[in-house]
Protein backbone atom coordinates (compact mmCIF):
# COMPACT_ATOMS: atom_id res chain seq x y z
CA UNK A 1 117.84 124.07 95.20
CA UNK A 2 121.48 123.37 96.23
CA UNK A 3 123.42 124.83 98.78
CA UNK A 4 126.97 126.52 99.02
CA UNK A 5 129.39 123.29 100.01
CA UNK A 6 130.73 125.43 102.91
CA UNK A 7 127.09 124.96 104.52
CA UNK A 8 126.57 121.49 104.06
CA UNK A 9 130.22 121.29 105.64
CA UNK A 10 128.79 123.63 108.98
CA UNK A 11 126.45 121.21 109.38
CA UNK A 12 127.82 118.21 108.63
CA UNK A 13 130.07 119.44 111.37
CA UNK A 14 127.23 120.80 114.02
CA UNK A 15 126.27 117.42 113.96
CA UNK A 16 128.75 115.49 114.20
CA UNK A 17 129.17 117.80 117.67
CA UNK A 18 126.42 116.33 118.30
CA UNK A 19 123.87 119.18 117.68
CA UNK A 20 121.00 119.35 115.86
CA UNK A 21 120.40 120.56 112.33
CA UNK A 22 117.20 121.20 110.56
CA UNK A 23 117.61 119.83 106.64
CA UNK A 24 115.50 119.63 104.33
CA UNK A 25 114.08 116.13 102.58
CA UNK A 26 112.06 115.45 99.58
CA UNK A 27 109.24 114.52 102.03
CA UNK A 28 109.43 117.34 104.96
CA UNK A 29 111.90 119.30 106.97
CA UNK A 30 113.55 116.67 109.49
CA UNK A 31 115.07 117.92 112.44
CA UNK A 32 118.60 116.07 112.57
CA UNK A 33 121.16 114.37 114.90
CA UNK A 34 123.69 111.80 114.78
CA UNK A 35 122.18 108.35 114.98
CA UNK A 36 124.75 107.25 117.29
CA UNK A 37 124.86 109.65 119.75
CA UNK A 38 122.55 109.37 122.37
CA UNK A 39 122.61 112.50 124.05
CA UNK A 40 122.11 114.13 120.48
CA UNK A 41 119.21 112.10 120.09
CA UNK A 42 118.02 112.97 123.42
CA UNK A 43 118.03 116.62 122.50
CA UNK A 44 115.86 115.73 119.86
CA UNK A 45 113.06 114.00 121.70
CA UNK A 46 113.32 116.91 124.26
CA UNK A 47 112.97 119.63 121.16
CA UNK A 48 109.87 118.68 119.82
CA UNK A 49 108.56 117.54 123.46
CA UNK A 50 108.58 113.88 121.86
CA UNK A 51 107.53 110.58 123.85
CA UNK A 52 111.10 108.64 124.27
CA UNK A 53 109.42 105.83 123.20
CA UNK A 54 108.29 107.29 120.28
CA UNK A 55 110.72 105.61 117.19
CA UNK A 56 113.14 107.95 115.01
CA UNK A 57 113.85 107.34 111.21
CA UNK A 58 117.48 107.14 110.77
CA UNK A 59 118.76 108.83 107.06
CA UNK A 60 121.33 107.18 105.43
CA UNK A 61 123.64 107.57 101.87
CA UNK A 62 123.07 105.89 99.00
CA UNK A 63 126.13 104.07 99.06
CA UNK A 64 126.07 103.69 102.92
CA UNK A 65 126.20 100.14 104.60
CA UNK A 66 123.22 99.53 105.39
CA UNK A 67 124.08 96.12 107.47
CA UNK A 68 125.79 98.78 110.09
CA UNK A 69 121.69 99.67 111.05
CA UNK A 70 120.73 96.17 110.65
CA UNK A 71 121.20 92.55 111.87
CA UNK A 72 119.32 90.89 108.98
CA UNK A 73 118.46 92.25 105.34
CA UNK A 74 116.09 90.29 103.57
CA UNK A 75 115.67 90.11 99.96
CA UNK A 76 111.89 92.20 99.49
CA UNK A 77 114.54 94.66 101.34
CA UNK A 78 117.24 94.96 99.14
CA UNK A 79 114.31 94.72 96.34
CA UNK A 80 112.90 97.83 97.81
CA UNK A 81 115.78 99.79 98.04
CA UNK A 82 116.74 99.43 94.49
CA UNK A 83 113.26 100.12 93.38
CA UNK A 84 112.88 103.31 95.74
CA UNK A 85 115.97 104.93 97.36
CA UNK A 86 116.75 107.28 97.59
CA UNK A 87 113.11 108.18 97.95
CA UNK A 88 110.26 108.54 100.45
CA UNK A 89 110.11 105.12 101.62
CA UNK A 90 111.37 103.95 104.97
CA UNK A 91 111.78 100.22 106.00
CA UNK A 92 111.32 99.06 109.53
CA UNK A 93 114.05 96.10 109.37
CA UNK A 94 115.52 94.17 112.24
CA UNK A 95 117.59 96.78 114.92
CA UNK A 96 121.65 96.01 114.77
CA UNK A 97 122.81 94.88 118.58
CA UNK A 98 125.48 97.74 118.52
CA UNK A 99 122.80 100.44 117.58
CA UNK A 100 121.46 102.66 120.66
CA UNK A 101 118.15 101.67 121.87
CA UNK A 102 117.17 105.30 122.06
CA UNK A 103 117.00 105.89 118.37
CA UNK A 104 114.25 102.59 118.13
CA UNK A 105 112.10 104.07 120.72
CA UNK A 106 113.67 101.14 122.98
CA UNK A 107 112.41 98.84 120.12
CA UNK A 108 114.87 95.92 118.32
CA UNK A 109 113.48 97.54 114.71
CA UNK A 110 115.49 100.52 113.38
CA UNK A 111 113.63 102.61 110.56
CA UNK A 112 115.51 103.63 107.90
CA UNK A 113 115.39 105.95 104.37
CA UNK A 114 117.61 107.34 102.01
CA UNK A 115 116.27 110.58 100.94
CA UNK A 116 116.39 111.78 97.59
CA UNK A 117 116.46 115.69 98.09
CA UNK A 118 119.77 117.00 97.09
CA UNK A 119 120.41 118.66 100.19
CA UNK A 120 120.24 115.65 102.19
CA UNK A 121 121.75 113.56 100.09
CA UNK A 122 124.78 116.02 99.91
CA UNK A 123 124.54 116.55 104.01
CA UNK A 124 124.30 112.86 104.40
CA UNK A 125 127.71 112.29 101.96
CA UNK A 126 129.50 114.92 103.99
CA UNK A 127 129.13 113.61 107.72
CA UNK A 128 131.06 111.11 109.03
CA UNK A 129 132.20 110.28 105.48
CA UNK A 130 128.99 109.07 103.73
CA UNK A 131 128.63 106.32 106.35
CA UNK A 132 126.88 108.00 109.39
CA UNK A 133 123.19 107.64 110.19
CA UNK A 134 121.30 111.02 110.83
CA UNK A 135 118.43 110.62 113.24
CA UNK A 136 115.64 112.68 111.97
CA UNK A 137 111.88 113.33 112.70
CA UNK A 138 109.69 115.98 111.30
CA UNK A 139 111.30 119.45 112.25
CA UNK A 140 108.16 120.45 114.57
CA UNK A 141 106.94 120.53 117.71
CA UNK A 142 105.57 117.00 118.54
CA UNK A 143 102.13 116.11 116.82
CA UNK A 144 101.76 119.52 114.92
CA UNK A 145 102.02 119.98 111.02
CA UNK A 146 105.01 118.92 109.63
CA UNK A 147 107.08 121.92 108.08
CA UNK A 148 107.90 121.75 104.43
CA UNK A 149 109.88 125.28 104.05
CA UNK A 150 113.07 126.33 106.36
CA UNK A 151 110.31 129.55 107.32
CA UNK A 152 108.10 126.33 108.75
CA UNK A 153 111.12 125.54 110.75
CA UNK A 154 111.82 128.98 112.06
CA UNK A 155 108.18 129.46 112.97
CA UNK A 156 108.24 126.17 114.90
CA UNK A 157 111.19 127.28 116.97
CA UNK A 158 112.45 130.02 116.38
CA UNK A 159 115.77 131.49 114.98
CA UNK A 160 117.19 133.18 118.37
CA UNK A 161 119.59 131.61 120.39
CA UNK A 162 117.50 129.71 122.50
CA UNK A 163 116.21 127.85 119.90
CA UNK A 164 117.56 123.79 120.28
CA UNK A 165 118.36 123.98 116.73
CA UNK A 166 121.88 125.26 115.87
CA UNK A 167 121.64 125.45 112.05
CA UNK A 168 119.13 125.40 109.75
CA UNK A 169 119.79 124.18 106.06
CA UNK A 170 117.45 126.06 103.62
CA UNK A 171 116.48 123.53 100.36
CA UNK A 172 113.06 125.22 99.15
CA UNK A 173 109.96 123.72 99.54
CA UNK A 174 109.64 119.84 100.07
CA UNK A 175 109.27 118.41 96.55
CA UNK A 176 106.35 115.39 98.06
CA UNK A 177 105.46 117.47 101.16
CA UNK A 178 103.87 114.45 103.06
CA UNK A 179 106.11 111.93 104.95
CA UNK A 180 107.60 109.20 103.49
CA UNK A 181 105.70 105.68 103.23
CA UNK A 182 106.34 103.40 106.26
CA UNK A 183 106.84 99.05 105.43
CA UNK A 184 107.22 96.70 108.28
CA UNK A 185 109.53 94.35 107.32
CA UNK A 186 110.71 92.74 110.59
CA UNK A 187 107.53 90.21 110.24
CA UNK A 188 107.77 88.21 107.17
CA UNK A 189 107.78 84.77 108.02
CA UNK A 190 104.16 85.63 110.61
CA UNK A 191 102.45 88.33 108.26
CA UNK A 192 104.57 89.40 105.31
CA UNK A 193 105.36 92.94 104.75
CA UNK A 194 102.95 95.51 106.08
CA UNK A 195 102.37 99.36 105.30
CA UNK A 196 102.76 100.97 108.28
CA UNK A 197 101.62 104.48 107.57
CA UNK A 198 101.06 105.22 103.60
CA UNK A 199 102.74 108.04 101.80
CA UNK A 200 103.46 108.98 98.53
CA UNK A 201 104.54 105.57 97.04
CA UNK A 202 101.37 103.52 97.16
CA UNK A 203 100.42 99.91 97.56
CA UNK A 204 100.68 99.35 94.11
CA UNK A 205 103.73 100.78 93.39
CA UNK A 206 104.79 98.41 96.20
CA UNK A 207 103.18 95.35 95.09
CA UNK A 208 104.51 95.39 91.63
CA UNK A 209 108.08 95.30 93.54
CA UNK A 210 107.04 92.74 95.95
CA UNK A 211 104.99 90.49 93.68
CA UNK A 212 102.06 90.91 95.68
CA UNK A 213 100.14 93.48 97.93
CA UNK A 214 101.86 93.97 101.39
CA UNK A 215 99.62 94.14 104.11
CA UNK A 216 97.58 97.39 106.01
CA UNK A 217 98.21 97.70 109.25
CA UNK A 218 95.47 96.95 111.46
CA UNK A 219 93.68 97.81 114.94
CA UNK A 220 94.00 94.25 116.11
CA UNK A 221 97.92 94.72 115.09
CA UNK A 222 99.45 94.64 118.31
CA UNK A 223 102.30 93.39 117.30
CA UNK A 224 103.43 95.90 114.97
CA UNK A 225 106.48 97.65 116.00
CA UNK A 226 105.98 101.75 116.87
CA UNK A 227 106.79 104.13 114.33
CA UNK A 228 106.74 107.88 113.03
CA UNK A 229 103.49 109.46 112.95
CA UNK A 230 101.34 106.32 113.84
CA UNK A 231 99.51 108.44 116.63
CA UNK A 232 95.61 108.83 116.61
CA UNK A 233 96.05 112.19 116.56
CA UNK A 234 98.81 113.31 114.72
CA UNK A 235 100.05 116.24 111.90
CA UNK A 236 97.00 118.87 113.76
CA UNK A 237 97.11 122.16 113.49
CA UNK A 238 96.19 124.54 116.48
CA UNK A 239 92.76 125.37 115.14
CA UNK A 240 90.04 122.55 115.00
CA UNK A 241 89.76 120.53 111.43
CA UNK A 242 87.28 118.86 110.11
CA UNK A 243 86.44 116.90 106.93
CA UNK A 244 83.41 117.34 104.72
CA UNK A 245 82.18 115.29 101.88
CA UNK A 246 82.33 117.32 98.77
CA UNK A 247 78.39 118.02 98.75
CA UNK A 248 78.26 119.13 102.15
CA UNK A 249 80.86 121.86 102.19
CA UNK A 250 79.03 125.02 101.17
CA UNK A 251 76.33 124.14 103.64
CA UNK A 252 78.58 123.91 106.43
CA UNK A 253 79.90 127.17 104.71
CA UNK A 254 76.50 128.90 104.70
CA UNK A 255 75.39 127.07 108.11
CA UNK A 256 78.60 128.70 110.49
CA UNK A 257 77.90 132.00 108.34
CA UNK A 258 74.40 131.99 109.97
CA UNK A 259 75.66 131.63 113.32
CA UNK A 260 78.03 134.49 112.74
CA UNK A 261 80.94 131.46 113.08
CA UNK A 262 84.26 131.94 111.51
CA UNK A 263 86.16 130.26 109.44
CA UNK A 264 88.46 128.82 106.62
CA UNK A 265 87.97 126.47 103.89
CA UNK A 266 90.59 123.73 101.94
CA UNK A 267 89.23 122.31 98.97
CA UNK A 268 90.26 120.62 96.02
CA UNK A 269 87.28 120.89 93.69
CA UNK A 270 85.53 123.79 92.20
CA UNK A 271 83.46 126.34 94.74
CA UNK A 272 79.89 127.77 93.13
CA UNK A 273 80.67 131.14 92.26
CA UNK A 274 78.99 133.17 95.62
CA UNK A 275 79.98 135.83 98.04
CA UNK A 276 81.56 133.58 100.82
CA UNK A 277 82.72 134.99 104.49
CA UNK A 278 85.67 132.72 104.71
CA UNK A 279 88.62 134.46 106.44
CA UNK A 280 90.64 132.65 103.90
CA UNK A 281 89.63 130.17 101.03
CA UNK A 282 92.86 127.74 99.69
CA UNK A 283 92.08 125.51 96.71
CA UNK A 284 94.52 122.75 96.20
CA UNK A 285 95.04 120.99 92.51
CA UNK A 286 93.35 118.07 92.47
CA UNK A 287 95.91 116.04 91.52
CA UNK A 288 96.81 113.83 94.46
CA UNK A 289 100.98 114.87 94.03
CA UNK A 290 100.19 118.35 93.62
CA UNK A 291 97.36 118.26 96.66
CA UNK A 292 100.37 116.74 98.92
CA UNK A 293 103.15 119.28 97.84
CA UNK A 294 101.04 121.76 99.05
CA UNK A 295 98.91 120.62 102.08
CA UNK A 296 100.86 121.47 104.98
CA UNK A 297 102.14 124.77 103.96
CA UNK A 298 98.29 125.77 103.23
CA UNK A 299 96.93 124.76 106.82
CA UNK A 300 99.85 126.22 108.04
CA UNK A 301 98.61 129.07 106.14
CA UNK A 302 95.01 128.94 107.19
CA UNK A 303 96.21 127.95 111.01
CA UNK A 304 97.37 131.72 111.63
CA UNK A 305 93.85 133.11 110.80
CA UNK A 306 93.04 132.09 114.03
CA UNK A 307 89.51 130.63 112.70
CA UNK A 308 86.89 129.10 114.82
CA UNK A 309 87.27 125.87 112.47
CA UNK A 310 88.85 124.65 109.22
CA UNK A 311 86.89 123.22 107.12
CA UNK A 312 88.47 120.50 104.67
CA UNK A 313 86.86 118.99 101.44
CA UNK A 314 87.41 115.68 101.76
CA UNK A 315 89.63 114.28 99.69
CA UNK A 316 89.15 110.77 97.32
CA UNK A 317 89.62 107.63 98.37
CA UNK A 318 91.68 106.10 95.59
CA UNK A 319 94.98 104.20 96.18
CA UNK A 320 97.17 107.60 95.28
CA UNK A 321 95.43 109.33 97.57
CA UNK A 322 95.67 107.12 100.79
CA UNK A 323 98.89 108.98 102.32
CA UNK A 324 96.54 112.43 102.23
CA UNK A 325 93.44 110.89 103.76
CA UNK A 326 95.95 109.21 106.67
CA UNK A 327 97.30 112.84 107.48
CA UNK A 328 93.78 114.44 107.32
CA UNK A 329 92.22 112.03 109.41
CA UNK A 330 94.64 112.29 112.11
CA UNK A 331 94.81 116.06 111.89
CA UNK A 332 91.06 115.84 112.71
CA UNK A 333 91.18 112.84 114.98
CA UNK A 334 90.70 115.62 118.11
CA UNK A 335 88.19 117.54 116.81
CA UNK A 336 84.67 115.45 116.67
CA UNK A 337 81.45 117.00 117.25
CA UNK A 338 82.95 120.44 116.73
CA UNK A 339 80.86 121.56 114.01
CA UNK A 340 78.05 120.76 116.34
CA UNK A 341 79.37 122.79 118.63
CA UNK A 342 79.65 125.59 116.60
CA UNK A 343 76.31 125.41 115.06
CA UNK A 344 74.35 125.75 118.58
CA UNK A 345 72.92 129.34 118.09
């Protein structure tokens, strides 16, 4: 979906004002600001009610100089940017001296991804003449599920004018719909390259460009620099979540029925034929790209049924599916020993 060039100019403009501006990426909505502008990025961190210290992905062109962002490019850089960009890979590389601090989180690594989403790419070519940097975290309120339709967007904060947002570019639904893959590269000569939060380009894809597996990040990691959605708890929606193995789900079904406990179900696989109380049942395709183009839309979806828990089949644990299982786990990172509690007659 493309956009008049009269919009794409508005907000190229907006931000270069230094407001924000809601886009939409191949990944998720990001809510936008210029890179550059502290105050601008302040607004953002006070929008989604985001820790300061708390790292930003900065957007970029294609053609844009990347050496503006960074002091030091090394070569598995430069080979993943040719393999991937634009696409939904962002590399944490070291933080140029003359870029703010706020951006980083206070950190000396700067984050940074070229989108491939037409929109963005066409925003990004309009401000500041291809060779700005445009700040921009998931277009939500902070920790919440990221929004992958402008409506998402709206929802999150509204379209009146006290909303912090002063434009919102409309792009269709996110094309991945989970955020882009995360690769430390500011360690190389200590640990090599590491995955810092997995996404739609897996370790495979990434070792046949590197020549070898990078790294998984690590509890004991604690030197890894800060970055998006690296939180416990993370991408939750209001309503409790857990995930249950495949063979377990239509107990739990049956067991909260018992109990006269509502709920709503995700799954991916097929559902014996039954008469189910679910207040709403969404299957997903269970092909791992299809699954992520539609998982945050659908608990969006079953979020406003205002459920006592939702229920989630838990996905596979093969390489293509690692991104899914990260979100999932952090969505339900808060909500242990809920089931528990709702089975107590």
């Amino acid at each position: 979906m493309m956009l008049d060039s009269s919009e794409i100019e508005q907000a190229a403009r907006l931000l270069e004002q230094g407001k924000l501006v809601a886009f939409p990426t191949e990944t998720v909505y990001g809510l936008g600001a210029d890179a550059t502008n502290p105050e601008a990025v302040a607004a953002i961190f006070a929008a989604k009610g985001r820790p300061s210290n708390h790292p930003l992905i900065v957007h970029v062109a294609h053609n844009a100089d990347v050496e503006r962002w960074a002091s030091h490019i090394p070569a598995q850089a430069d080979s993943l940017m040719k393999a991937f960009w634009p696409g939904p890979l962002t590399l944490i590389l070291p933080r140029s001296s003359h870029v703010p601090a706020a951006v980083a989180g206070g950190q000396n690594s700067i984050g940074l991804r070229c989108p491939s989403h037409p929109v963005a790419r066409a925003l990004l070519a309009e401000f500041q003449h291809g060779q700005g940097g445009i700040a921009a975290p998931s277009a939500n309120r902070f920790g919440h599920v990221s929004p992958t339709t402008a409506q998402h967007v709206l929802d999150e904060f509204g379209d009146a004018d006290d909303s912090p947002i002063a434009y919102v570019l409309d792009g269709g639904q996110s094309e991945v719909g989970i955020e882009s893959t995360i690769v430390d590269l500011t360690r190389l000569d200590s640990v090599g390259p590491v995955v810092l939060r997995p996404g739609q380009i897996g370790v495979a894809q990434l070792a046949q460009c590197l020549g070898h597996l990078p790294m998984m990040p690590t509890l004991t990691d604690a030197d890894a620099p800060r970055v998006s959605g690296s939180l416990a708890s993370h991408y939750a929606p209001i309503t409790p979540l857990v995930l249950i193995d495949s063979a377990e789900l239509v107990p739990l079904m049956r067991g909260l029925e018992s109990v006269h406990r509502s709920y709503v179900v995700m799954h991916y696989s097929s559902l014996p034929k039954d008469n189910y109380h679910a207040l709403a049942i969404k299957q997903l395709p269970a092909d791992a790209n299809a699954y992520a183009h539609g998982l945050y839309a659908g608990l969006r979806l079953l979020d406003t049924q205002e459920a006592d828990v939702i229920i989630v089949e838990r996905p596979p644990l093969s390489d293509e599916w690692q991104g899914i299982n990260d979100r999932l786990r952090r969505a339900a990172f808060e909500s242990g020993g809920i089931v528990e509690q709702l089975l107590k007659r």
